[in-house]
Protein backbone atom coordinates (compact mmCIF):
# COMPACT_ATOMS: atom_id res chain seq x y z
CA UNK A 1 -43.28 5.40 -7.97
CA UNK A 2 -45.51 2.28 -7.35
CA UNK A 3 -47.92 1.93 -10.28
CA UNK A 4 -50.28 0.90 -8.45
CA UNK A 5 -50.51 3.54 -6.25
CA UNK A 6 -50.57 5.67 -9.11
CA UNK A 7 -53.21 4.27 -10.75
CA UNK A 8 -55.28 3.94 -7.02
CA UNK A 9 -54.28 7.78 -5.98
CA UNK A 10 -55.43 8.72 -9.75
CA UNK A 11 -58.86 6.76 -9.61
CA UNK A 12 -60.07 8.56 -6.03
CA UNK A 13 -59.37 11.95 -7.63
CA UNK A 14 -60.96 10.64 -11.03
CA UNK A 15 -64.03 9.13 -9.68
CA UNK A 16 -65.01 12.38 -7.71
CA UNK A 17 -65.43 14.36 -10.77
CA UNK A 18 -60.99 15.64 -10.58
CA UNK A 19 -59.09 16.01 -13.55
CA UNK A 20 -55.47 14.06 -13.48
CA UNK A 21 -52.27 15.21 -15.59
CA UNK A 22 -50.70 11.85 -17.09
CA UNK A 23 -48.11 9.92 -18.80
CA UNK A 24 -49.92 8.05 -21.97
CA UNK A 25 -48.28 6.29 -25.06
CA UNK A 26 -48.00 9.37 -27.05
CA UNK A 27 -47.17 12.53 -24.72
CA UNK A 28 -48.47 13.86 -21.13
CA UNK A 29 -52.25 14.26 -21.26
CA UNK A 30 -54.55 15.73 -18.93
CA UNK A 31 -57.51 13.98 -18.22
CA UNK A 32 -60.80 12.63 -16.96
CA UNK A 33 -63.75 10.05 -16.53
CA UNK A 34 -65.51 10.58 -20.22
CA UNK A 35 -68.84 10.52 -18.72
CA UNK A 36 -68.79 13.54 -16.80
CA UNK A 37 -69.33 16.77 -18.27
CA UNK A 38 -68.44 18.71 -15.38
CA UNK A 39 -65.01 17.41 -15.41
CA UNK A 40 -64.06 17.62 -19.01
CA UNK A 41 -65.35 21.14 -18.85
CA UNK A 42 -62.78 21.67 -16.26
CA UNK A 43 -60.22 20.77 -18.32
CA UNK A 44 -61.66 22.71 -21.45
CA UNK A 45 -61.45 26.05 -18.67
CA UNK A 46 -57.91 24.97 -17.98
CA UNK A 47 -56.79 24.55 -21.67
CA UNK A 48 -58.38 28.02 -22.61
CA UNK A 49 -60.02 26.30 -25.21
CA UNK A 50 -63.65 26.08 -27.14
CA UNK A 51 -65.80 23.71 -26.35
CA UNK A 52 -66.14 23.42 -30.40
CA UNK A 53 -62.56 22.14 -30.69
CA UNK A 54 -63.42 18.40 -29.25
CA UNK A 55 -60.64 16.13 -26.83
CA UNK A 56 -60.42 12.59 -27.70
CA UNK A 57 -61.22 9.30 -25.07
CA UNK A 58 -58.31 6.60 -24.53
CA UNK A 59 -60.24 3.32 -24.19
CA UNK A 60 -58.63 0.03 -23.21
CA UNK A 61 -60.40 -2.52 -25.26
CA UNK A 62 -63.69 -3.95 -27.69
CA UNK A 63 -66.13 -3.68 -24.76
CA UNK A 64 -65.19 -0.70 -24.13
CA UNK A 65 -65.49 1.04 -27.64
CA UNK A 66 -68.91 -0.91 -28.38
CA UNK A 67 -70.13 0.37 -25.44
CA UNK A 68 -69.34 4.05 -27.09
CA UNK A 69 -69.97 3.52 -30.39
CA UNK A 70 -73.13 1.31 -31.81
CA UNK A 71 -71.61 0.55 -35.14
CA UNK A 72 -67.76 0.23 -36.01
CA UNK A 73 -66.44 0.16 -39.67
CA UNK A 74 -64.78 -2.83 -40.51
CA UNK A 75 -61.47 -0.96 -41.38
CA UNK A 76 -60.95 0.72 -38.03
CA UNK A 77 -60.18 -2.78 -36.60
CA UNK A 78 -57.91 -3.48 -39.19
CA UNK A 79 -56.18 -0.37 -38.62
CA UNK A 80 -56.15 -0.60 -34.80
CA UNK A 81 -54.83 -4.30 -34.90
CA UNK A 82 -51.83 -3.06 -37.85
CA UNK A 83 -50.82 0.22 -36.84
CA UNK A 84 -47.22 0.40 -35.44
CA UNK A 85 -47.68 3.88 -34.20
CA UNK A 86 -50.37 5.01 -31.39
CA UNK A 87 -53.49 5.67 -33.76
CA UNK A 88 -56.58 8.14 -33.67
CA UNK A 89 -59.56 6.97 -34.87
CA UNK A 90 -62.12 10.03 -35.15
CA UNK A 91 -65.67 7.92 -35.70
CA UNK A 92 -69.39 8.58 -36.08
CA UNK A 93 -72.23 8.82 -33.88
CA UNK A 94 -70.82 8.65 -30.51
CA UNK A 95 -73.00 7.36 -26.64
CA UNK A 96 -72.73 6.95 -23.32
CA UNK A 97 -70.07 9.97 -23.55
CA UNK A 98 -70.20 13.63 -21.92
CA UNK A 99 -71.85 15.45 -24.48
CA UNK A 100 -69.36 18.53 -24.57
CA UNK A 101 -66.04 15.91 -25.96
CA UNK A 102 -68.11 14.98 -29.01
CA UNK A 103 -67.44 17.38 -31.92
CA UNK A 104 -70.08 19.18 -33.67
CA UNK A 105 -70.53 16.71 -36.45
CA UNK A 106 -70.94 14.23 -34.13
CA UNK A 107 -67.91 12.05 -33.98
CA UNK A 108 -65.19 11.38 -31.12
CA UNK A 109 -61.61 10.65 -31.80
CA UNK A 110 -60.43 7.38 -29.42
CA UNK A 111 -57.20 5.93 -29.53
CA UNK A 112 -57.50 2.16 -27.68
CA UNK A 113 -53.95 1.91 -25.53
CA UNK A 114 -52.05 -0.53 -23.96
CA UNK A 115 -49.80 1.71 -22.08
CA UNK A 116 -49.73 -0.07 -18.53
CA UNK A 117 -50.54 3.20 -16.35
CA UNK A 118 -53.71 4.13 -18.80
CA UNK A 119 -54.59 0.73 -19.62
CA UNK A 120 -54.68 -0.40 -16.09
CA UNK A 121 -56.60 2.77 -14.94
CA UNK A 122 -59.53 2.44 -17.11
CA UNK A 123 -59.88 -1.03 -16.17
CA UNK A 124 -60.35 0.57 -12.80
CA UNK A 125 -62.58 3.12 -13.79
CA UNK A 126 -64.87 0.84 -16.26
CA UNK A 127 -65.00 3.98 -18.41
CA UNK A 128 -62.59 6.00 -21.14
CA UNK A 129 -60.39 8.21 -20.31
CA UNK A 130 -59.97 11.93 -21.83
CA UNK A 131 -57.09 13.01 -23.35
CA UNK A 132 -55.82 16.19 -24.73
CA UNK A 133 -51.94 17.48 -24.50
CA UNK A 134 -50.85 19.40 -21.52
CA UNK A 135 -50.67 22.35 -23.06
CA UNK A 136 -52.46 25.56 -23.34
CA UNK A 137 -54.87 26.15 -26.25
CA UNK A 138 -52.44 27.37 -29.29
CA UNK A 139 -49.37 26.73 -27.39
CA UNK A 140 -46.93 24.40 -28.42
CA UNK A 141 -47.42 20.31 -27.29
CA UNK A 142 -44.92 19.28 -24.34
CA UNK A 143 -42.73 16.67 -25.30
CA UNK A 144 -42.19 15.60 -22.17
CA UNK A 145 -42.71 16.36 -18.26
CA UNK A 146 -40.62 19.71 -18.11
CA UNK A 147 -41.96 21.31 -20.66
CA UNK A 148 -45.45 21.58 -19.35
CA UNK A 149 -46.54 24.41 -18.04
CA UNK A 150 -46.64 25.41 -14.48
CA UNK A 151 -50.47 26.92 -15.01
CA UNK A 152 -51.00 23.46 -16.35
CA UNK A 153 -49.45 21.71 -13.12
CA UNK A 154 -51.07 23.79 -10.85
CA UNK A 155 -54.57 23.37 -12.47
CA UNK A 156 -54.78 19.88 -12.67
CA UNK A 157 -56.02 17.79 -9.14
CA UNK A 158 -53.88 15.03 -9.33
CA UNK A 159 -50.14 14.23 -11.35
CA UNK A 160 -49.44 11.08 -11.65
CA UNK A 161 -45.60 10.31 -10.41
CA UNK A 162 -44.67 8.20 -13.35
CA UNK A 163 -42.23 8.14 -16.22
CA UNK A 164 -41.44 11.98 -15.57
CA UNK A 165 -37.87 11.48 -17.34
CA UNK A 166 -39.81 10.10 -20.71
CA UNK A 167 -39.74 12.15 -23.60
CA UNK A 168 -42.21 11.50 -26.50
CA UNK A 169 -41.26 11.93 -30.19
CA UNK A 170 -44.71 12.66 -31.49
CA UNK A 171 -48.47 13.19 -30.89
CA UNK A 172 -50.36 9.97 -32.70
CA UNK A 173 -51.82 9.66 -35.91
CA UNK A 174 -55.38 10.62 -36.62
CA UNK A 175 -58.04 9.05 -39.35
CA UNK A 176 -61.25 9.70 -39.72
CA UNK A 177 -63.45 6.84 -40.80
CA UNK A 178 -66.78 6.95 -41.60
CA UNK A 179 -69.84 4.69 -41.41
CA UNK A 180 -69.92 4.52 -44.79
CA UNK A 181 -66.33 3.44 -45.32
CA UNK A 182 -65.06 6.50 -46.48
CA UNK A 183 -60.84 7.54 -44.52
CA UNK A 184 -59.15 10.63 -44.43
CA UNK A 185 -56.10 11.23 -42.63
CA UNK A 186 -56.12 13.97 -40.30
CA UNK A 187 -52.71 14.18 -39.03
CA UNK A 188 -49.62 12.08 -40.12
């Protein structure tokens, strides 16, 4: 359970368009270069799930989320630099994304991470990460490695041998922000 064989197996199957099932700082995600349409449609097929219902990107740092979204209010850095729990921020006019992980009023939900395994695979990669629980549309969210499906197992390219004994006590927060300053909490 080398990490960085982890994160090196991960990135091969990643780069060529594969879709990985992972540890991250909330629970086990499944996952995939942002960028590529192809793969997160692979994981929409896998999740039985709409296209409508949108997954949200892990990113690793500033550069990262400028390069995704143009303008940034004010309060989601204040909330990213206080928050004691992993936080969702859903924000506006999303780029340089796959088009089918931005929901239909045009926002993406990212959650910046400094997990080792994610962080250190995205700084690999150059690019954010998708996330969504390993779960089947509708079906309840795994708190930990055993409770994930075997459909889910089986349909992913490439699980990543880490922290299979962790259990996690919660999917994170999400807030919506606007550009015009306006916050709504989404999920406690």
């Amino acid at each position: 359970m080398d990490i960085n064989q982890e994160i090196h197996n991960a990135f091969e199957v990643i780069k060529e368009g594969g879709i990985i099932l992972y540890p991250t700082d909330t629970v086990w995600g499944i996952g995939c270069d942002a960028t590529n349409p192809e793969a997160v449609a692979k994981i929409y097929k896998l999740k039985q799930r709409a296209e409508t219902q949108s997954m949200i990107c892990l990113m690793n740092g500033e550069k990262m989320i400028y390069n995704v979204f143009k303008e940034i209010p004010e309060v989601a850095w204040q909330i990213m630099d206080f928050s004691e729990n992993p936080t969702t921020l859903v924000l506006d006019k999303p780029r340089n994304v796959a088009p089918n992980i931005i929901a239909p009023d045009n926002t993406l939900g990212i959650r910046l991470v400094k997990e080792p395994f994610c962080f250190k695979l995205m700084e690999r990669m150059k690019k954010p990460l998708v996330s969504t629980s390993a779960n089947i549309s509708g079906q309840p969210t795994p708190k930990s490695f055993k409770e994930i499906s075997p459909e889910i197992i089986k349909g992913v390219d490439y699980v990543v041998n880490l922290h299979h004994d962790k259990i996690a006590e919660k999917p994170s927060t999400i807030i919506k922000l606007t550009n015009d300053s306006q916050v709504k909490v989404i999920r406690k």
